[in-house]
PDB file of N, CA and C in Angstrom:
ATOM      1  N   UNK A   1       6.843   5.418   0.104  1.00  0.00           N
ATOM      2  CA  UNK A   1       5.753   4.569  -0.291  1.00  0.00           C
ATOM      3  C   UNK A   1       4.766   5.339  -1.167  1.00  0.00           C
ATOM      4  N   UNK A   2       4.763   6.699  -0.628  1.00  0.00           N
ATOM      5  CA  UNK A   2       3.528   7.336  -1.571  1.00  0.00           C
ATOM      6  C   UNK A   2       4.355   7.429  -3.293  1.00  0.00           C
ATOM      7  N   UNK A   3       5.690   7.741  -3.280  1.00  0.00           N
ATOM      8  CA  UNK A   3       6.019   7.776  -4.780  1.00  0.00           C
ATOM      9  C   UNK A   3       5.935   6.085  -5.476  1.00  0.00           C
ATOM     10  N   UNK A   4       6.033   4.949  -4.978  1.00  0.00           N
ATOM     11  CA  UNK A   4       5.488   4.127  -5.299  1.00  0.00           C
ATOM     12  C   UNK A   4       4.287   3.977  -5.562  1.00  0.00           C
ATOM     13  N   UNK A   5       3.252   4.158  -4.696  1.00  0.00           N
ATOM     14  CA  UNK A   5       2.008   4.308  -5.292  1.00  0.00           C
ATOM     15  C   UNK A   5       1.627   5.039  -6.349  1.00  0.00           C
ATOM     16  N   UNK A   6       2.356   6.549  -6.541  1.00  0.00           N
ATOM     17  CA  UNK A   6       2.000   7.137  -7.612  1.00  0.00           C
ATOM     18  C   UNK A   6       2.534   6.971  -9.050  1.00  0.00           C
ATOM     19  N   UNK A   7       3.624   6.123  -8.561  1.00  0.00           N
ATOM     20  CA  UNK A   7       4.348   5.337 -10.124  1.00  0.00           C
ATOM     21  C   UNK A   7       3.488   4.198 -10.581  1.00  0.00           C
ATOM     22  N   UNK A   8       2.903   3.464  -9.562  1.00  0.00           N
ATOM     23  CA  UNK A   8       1.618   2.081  -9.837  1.00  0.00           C
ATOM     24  C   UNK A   8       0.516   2.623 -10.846  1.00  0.00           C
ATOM     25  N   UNK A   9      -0.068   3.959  -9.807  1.00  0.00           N
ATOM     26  CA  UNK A   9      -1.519   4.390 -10.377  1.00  0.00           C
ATOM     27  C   UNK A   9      -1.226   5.430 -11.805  1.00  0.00           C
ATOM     28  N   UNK A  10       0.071   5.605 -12.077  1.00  0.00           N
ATOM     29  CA  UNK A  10       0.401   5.891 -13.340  1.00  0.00           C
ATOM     30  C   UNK A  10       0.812   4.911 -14.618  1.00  0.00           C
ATOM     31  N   UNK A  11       1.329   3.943 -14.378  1.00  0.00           N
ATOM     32  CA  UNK A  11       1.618   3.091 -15.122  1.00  0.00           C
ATOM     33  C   UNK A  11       0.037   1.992 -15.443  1.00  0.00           C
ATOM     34  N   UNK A  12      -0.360   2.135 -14.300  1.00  0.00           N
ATOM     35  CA  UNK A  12      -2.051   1.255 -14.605  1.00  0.00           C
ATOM     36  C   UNK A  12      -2.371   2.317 -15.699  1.00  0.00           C
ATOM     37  N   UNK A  13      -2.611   3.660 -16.061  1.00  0.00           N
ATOM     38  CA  UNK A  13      -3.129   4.676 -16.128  1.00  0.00           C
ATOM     39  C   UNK A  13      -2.946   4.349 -17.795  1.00  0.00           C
ATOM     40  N   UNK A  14      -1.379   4.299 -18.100  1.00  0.00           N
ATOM     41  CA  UNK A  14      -0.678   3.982 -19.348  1.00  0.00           C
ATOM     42  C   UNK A  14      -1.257   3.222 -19.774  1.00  0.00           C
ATOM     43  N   UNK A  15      -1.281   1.708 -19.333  1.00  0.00           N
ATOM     44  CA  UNK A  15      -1.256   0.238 -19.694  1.00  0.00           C
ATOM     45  C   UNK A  15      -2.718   0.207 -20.318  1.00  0.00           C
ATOM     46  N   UNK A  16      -3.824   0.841 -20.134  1.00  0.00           N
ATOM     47  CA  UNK A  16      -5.050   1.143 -20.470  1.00  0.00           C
ATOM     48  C   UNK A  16      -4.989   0.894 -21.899  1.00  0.00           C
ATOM     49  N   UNK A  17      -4.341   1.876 -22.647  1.00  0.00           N
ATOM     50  CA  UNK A  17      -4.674   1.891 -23.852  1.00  0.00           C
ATOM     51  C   UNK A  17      -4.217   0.238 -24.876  1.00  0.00           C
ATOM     52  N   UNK A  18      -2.774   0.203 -23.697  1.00  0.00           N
ATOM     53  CA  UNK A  18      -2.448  -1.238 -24.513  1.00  0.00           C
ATOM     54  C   UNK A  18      -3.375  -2.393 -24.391  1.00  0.00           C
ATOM     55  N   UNK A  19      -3.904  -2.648 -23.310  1.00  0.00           N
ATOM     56  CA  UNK A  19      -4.750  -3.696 -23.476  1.00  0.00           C
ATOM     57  C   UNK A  19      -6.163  -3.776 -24.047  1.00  0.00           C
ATOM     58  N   UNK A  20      -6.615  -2.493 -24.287  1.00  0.00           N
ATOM     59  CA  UNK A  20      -7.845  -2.440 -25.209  1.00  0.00           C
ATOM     60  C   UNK A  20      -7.609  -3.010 -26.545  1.00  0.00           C
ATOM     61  N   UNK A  21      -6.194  -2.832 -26.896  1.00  0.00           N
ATOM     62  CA  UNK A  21      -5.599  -3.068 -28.450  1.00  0.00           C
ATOM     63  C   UNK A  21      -5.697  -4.859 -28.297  1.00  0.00           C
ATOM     64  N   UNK A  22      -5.919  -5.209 -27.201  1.00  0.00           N
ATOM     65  CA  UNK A  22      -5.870  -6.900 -27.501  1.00  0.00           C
ATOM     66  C   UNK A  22      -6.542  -7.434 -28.406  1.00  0.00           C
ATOM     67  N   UNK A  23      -6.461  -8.448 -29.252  1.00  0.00           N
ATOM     68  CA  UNK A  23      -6.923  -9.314 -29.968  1.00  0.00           C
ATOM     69  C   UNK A  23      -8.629 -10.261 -28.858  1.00  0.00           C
ATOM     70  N   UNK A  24      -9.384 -10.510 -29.127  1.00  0.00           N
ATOM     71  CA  UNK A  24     -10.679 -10.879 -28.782  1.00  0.00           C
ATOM     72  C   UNK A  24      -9.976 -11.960 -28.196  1.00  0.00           C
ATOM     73  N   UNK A  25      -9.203 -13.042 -28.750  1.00  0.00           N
ATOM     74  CA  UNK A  25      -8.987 -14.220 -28.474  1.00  0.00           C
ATOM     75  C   UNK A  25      -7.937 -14.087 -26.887  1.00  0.00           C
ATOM     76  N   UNK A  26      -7.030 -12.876 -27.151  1.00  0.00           N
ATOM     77  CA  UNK A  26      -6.093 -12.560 -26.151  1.00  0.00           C
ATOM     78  C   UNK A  26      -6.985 -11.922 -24.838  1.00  0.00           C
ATOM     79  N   UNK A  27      -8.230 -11.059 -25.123  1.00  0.00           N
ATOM     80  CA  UNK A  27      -8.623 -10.821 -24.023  1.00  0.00           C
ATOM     81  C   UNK A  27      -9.289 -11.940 -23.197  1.00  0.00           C
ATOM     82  N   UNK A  28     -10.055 -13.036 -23.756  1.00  0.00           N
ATOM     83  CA  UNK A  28     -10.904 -14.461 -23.369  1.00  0.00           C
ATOM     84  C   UNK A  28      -9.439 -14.908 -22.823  1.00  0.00           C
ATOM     85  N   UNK A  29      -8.432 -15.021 -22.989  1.00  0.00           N
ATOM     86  CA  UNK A  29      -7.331 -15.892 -21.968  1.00  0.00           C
ATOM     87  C   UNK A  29      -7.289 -15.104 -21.127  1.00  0.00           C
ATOM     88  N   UNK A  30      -7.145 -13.785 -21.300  1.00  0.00           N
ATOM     89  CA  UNK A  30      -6.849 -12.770 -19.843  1.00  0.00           C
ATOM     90  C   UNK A  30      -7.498 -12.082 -18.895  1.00  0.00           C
ATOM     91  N   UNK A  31      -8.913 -12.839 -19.193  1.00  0.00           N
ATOM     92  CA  UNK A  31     -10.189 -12.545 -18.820  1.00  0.00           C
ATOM     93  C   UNK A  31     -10.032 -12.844 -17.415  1.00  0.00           C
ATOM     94  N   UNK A  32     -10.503 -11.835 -16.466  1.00  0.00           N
ATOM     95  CA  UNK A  32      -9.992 -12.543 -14.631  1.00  0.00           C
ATOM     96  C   UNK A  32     -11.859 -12.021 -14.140  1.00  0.00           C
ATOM     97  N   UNK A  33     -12.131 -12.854 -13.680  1.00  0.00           N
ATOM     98  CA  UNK A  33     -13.079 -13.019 -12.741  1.00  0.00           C
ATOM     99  C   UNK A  33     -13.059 -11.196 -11.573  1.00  0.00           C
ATOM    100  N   UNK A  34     -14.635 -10.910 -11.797  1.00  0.00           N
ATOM    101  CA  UNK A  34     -14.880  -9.148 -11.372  1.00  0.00           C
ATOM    102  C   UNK A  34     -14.774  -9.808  -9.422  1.00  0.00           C
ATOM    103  N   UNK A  35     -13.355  -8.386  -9.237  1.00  0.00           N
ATOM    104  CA  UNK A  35     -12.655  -8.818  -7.742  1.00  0.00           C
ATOM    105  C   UNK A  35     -13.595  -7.671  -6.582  1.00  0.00           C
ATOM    106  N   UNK A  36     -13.950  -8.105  -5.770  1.00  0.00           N
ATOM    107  CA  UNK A  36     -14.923  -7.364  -4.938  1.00  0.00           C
ATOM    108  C   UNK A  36     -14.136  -6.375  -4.574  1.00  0.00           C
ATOM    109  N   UNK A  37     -15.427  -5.231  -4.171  1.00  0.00           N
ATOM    110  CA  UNK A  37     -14.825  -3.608  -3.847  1.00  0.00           C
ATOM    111  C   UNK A  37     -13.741  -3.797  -3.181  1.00  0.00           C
ATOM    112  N   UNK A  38     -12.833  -2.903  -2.894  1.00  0.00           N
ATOM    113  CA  UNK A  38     -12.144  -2.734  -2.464  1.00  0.00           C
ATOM    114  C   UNK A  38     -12.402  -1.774  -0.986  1.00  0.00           C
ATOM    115  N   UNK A  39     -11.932  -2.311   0.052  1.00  0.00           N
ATOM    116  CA  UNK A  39     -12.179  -2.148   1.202  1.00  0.00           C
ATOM    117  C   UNK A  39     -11.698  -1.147   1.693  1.00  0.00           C
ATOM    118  N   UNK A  40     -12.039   0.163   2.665  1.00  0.00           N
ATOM    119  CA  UNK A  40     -11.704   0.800   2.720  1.00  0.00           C
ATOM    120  C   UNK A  40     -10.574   1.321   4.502  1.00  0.00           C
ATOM    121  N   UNK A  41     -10.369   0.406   4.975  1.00  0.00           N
ATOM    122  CA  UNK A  41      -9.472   0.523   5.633  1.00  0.00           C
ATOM    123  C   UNK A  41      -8.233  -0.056   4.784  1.00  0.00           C
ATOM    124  N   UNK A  42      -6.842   0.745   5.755  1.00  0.00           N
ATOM    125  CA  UNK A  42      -5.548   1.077   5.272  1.00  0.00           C
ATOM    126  C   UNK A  42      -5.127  -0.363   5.426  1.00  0.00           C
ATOM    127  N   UNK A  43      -4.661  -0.589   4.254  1.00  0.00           N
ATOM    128  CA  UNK A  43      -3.742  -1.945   4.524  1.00  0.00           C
ATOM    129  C   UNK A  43      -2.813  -1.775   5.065  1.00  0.00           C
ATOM    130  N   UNK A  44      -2.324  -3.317   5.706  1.00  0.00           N
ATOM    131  CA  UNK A  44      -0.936  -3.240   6.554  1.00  0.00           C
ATOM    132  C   UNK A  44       0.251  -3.640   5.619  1.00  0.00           C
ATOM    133  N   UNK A  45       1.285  -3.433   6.131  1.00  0.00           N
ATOM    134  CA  UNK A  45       2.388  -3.921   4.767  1.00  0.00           C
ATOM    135  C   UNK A  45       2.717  -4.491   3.881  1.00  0.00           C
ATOM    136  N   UNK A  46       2.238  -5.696   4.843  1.00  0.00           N
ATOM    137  CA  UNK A  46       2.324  -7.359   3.869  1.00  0.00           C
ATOM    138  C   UNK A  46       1.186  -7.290   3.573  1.00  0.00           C
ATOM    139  N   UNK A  47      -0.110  -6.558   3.380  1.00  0.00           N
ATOM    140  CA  UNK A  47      -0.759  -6.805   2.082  1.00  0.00           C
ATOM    141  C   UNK A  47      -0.594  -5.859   1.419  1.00  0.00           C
ATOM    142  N   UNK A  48      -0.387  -4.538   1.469  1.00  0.00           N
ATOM    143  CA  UNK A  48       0.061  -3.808   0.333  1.00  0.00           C
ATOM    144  C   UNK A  48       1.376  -4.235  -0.481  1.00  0.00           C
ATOM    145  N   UNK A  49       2.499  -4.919  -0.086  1.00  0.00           N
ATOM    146  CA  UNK A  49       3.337  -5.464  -0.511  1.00  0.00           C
ATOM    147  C   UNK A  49       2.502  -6.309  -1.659  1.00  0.00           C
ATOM    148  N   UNK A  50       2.191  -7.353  -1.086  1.00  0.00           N
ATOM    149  CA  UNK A  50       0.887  -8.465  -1.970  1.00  0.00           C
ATOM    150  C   UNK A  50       0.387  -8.076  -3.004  1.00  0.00           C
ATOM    151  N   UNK A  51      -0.430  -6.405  -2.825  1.00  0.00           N
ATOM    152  CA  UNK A  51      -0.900  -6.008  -3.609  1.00  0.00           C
ATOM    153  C   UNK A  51      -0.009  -5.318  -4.867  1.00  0.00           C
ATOM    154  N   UNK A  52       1.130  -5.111  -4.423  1.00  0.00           N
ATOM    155  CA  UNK A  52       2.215  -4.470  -5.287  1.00  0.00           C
ATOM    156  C   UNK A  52       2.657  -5.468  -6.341  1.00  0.00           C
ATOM    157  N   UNK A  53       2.689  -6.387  -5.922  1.00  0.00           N
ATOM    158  CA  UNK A  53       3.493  -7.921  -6.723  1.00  0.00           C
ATOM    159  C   UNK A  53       1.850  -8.123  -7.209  1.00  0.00           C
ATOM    160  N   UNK A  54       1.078  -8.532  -7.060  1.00  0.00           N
ATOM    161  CA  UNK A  54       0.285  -8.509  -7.944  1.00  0.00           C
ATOM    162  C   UNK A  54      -0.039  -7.558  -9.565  1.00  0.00           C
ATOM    163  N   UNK A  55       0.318  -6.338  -8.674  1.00  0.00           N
ATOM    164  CA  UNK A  55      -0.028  -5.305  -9.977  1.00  0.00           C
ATOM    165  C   UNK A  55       1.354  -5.583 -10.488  1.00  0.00           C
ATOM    166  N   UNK A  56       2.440  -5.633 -10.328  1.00  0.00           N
ATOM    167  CA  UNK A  56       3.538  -5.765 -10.741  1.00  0.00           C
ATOM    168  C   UNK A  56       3.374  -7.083 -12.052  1.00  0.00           C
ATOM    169  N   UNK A  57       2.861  -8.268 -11.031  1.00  0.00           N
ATOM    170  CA  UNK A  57       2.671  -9.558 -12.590  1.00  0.00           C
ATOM    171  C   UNK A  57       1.697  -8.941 -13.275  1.00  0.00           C
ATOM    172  N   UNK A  58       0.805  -8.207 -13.266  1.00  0.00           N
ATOM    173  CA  UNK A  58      -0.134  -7.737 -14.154  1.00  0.00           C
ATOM    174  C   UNK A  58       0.412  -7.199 -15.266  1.00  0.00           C
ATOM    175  N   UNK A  59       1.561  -6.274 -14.959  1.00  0.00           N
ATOM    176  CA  UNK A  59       1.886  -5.631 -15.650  1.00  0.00           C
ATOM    177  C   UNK A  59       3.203  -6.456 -16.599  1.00  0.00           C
ATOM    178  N   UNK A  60       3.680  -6.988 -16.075  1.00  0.00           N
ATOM    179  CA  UNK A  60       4.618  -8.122 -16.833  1.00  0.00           C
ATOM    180  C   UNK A  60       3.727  -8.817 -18.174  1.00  0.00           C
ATOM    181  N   UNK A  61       2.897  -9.428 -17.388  1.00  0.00           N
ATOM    182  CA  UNK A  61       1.874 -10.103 -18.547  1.00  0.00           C
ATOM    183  C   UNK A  61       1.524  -9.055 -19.796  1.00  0.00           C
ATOM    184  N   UNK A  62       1.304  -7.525 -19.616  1.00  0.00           N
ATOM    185  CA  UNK A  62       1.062  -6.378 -20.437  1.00  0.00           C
ATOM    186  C   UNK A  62       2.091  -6.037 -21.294  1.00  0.00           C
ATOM    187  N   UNK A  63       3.231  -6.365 -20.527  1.00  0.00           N
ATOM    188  CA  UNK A  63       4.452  -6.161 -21.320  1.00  0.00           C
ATOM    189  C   UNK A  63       4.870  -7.316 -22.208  1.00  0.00           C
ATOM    190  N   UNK A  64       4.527  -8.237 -21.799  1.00  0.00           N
ATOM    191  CA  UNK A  64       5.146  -9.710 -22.641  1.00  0.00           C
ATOM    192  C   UNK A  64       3.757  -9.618 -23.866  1.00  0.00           C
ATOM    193  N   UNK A  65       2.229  -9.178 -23.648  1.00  0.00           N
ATOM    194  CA  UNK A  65       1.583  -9.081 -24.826  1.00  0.00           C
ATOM    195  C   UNK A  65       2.483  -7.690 -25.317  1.00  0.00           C
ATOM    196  N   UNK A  66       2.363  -6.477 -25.154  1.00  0.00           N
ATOM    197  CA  UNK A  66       3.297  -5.692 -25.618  1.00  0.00           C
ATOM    198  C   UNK A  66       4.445  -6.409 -26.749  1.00  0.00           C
ATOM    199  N   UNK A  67       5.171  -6.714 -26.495  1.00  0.00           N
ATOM    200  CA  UNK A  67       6.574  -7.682 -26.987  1.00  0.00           C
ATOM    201  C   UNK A  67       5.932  -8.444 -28.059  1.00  0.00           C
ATOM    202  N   UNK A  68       4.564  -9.527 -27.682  1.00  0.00           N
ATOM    203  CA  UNK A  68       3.756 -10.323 -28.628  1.00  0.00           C
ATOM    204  C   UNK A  68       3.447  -9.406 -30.292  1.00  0.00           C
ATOM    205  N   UNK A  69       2.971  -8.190 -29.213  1.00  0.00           N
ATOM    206  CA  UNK A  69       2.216  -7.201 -30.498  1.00  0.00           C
ATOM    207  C   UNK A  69       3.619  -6.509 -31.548  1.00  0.00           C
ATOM    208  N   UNK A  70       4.882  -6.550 -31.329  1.00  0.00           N
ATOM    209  CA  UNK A  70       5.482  -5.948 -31.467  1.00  0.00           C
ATOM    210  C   UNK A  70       5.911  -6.781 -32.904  1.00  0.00           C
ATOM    211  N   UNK A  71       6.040  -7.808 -32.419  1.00  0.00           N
ATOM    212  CA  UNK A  71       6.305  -8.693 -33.983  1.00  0.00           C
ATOM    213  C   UNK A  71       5.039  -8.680 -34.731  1.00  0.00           C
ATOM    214  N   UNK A  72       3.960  -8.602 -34.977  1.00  0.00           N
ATOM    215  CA  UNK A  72       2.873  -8.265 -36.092  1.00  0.00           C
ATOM    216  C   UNK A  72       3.282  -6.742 -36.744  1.00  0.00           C
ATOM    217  N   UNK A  73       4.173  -5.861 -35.988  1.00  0.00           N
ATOM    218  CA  UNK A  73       4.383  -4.196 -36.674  1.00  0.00           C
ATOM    219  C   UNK A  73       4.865  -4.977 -38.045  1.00  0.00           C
ATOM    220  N   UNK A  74       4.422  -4.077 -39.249  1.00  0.00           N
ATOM    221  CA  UNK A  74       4.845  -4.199 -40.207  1.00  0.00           C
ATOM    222  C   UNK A  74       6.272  -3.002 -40.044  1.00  0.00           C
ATOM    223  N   UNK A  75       7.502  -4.344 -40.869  1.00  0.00           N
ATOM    224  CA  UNK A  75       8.720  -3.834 -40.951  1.00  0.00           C
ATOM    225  C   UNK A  75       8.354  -2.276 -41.644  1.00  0.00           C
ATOM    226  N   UNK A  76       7.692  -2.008 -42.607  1.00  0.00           N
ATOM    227  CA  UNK A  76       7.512  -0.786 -43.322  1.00  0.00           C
ATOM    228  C   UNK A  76       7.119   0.132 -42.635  1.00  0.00           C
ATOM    229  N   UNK A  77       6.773   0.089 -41.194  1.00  0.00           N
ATOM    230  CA  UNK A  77       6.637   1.182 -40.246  1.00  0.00           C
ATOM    231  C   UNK A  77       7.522   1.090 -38.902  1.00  0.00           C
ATOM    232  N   UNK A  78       8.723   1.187 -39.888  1.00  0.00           N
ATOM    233  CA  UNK A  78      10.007   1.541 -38.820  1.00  0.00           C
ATOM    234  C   UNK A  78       9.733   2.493 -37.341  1.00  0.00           C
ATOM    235  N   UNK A  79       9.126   3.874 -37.731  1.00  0.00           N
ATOM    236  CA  UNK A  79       8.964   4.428 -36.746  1.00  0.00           C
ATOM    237  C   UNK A  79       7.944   4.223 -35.322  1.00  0.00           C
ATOM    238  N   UNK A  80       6.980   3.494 -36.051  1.00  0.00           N
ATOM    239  CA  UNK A  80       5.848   2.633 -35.259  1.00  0.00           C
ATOM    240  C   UNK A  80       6.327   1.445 -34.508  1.00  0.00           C
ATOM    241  N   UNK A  81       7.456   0.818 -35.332  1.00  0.00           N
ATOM    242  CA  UNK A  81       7.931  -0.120 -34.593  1.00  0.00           C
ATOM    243  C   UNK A  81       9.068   0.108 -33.579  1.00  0.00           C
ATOM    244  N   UNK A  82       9.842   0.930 -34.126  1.00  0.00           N
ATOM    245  CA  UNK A  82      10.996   1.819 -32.804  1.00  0.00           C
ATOM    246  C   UNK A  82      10.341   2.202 -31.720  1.00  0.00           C
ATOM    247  N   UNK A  83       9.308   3.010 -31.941  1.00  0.00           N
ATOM    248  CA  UNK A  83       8.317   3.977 -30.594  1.00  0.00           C
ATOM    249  C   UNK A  83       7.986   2.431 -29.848  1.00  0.00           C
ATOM    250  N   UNK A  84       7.573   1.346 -30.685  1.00  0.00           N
ATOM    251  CA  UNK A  84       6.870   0.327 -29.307  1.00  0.00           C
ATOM    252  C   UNK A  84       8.070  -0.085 -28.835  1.00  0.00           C
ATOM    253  N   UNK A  85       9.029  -0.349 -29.701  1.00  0.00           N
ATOM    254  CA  UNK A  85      10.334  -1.102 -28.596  1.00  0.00           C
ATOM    255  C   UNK A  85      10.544   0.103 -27.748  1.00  0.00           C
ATOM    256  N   UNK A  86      10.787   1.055 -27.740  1.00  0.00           N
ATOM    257  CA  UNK A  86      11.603   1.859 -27.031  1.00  0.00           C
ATOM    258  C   UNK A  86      10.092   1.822 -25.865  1.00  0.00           C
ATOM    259  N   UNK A  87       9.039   1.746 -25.782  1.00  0.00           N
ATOM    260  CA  UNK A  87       7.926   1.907 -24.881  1.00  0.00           C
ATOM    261  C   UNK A  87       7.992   0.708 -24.389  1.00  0.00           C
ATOM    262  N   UNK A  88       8.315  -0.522 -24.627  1.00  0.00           N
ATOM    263  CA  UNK A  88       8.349  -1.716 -24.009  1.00  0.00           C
ATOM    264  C   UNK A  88       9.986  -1.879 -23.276  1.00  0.00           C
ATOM    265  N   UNK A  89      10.646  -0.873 -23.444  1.00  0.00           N
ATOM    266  CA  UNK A  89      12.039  -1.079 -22.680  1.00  0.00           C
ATOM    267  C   UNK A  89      11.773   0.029 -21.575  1.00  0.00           C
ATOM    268  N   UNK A  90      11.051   1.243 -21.832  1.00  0.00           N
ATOM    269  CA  UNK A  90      11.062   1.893 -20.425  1.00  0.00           C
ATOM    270  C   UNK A  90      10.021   1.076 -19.794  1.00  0.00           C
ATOM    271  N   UNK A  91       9.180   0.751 -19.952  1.00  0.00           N
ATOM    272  CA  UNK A  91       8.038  -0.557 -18.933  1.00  0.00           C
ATOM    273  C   UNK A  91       9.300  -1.361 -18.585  1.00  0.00           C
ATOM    274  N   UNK A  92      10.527  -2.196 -19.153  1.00  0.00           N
ATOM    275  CA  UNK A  92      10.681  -2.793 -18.403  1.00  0.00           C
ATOM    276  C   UNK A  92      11.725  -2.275 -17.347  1.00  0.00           C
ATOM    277  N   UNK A  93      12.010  -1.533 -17.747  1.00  0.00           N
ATOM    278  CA  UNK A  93      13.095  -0.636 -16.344  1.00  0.00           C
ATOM    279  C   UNK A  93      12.047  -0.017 -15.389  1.00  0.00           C
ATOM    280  N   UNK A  94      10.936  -0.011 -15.869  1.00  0.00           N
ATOM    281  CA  UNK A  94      10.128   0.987 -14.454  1.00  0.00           C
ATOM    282  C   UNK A  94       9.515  -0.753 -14.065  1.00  0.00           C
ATOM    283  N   UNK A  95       9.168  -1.830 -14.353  1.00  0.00           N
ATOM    284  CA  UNK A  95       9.002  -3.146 -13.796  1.00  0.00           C
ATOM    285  C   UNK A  95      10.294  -3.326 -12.686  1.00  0.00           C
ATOM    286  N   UNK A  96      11.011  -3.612 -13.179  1.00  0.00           N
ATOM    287  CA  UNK A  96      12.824  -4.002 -12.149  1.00  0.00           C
ATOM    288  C   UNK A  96      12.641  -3.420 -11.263  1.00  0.00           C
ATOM    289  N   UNK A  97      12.278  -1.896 -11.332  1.00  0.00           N
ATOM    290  CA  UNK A  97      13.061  -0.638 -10.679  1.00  0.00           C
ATOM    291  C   UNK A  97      11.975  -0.932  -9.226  1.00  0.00           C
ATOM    292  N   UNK A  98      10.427  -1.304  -9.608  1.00  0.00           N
ATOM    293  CA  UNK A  98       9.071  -1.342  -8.872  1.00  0.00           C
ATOM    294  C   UNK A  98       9.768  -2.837  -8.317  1.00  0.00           C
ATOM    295  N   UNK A  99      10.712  -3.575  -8.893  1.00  0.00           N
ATOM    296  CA  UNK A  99      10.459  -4.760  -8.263  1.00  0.00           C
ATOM    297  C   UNK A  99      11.543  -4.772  -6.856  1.00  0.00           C
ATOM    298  N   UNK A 100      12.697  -4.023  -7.713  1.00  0.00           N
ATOM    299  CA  UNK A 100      13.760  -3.752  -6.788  1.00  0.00           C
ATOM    300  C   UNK A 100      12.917  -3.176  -5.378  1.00  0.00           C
ATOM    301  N   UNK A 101      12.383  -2.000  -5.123  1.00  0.00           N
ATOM    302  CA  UNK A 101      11.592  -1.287  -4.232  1.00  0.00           C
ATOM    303  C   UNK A 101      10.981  -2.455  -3.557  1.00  0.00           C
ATOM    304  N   UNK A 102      10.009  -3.539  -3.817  1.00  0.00           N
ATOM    305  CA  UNK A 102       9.498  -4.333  -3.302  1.00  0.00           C
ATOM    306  C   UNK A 102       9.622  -5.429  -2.246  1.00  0.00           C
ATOM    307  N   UNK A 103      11.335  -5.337  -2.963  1.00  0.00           N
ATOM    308  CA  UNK A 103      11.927  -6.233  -2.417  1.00  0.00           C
ATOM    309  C   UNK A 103      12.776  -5.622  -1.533  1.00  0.00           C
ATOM    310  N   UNK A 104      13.344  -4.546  -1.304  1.00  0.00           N
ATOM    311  CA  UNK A 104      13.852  -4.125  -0.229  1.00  0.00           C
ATOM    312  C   UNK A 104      12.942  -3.701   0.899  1.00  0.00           C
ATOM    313  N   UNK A 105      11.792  -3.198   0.439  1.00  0.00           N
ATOM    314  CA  UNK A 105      10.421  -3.057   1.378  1.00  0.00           C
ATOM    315  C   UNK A 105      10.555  -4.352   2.071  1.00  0.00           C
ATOM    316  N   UNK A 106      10.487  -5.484   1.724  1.00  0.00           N
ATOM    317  CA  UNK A 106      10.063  -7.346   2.233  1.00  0.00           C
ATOM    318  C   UNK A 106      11.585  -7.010   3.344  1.00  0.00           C
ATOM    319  N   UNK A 107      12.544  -6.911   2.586  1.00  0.00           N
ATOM    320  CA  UNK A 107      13.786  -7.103   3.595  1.00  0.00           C
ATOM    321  C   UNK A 107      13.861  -5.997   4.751  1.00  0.00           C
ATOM    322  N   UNK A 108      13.361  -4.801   4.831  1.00  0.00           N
ATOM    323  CA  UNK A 108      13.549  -3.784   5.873  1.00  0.00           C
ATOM    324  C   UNK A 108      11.979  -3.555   6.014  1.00  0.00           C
ATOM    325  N   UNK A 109      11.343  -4.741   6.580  1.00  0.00           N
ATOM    326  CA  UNK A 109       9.690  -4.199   7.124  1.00  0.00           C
ATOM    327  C   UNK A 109       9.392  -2.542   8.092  1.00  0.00           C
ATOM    328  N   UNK A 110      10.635  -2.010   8.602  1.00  0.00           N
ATOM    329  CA  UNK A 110      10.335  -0.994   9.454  1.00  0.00           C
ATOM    330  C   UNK A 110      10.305   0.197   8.576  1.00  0.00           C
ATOM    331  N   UNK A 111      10.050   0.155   7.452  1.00  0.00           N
ATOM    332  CA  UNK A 111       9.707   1.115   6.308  1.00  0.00           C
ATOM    333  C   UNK A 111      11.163   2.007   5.867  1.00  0.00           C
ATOM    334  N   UNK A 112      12.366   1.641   6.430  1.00  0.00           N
ATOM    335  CA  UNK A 112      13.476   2.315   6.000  1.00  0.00           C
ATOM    336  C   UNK A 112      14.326   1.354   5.047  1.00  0.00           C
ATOM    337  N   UNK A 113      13.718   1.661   3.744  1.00  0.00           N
ATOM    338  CA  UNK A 113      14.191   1.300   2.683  1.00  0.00           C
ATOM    339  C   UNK A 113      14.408   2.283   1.724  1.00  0.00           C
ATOM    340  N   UNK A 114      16.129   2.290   1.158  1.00  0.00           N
ATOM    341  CA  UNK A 114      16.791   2.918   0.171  1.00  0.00           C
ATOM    342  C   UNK A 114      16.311   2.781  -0.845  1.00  0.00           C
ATOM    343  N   UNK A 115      16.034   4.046  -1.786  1.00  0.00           N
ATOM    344  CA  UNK A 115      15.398   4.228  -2.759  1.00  0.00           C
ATOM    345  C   UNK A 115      16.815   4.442  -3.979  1.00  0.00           C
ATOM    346  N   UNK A 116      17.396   4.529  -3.880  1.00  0.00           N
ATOM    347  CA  UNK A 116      18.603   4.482  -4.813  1.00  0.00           C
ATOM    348  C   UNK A 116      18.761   6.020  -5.094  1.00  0.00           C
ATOM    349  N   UNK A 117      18.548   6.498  -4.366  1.00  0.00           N
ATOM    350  CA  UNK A 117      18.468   7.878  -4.689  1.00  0.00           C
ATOM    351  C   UNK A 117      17.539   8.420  -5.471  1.00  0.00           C
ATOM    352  N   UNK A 118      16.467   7.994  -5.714  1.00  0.00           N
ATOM    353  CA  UNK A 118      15.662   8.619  -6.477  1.00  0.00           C
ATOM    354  C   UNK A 118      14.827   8.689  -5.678  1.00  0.00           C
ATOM    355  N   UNK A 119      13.628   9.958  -5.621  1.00  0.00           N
ATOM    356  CA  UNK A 119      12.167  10.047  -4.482  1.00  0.00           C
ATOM    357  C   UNK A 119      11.041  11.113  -5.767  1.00  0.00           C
TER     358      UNK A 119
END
């Protein structure tokens, strides 16, 4: 669970720069209402789960503007435009990979869930 968390609070970490790049009009749709502090006792599973699938659609939505922004690259900056596809295909294998985890977490609540070999 902790290498999950530290793949979350890294990929939030990333996603930073992409969504500053939004268009004015794109941030007013994606505009979310300021979510109260965050509480400081340990969540229990099923809401950290909750909270995982949340950041998880967050990040989908980042990736599908990602994808949006990708068709405005001017063709004449091949290399600008390769670097974002190839940055919008590892987001979506580290999305699956976070979703896969999630979902075997939901199916084995007693925290013994296979990581595919990776830790």
């Amino acid at each position: 669970m902790r290498a999950l968390t530290a793949i979350l609070v890294s990929l939030l970490l990333f996603t930073t720069p992409f969504a500053s790049a939004q268009s004015p009009a794109q941030k007013k749709a994606n505009a979310t209402p300021e979510q109260p502090a965050q509480r400081s006792l340990p969540l229990s599973d099923s809401e950290r789960t909750a909270a995982v699938r949340k950041d998880l659609d967050r990040m989908r939505s980042l990736l599908q503007q990602m994808q949006t922004n990708l068709a405005f690259v001017d063709t004449r900056q091949s290399a600008l435009g390769h670097q974002f596809d190839l940055q919008i295909q590892m987001w979506q294998l580290l999305i699956d990979d976070l979703d896969h985890l999630t979902a075997a977490e939901q199916r084995a609540p007693d925290g013994a869930t296979t990581t595919r070999g990776r830790e």
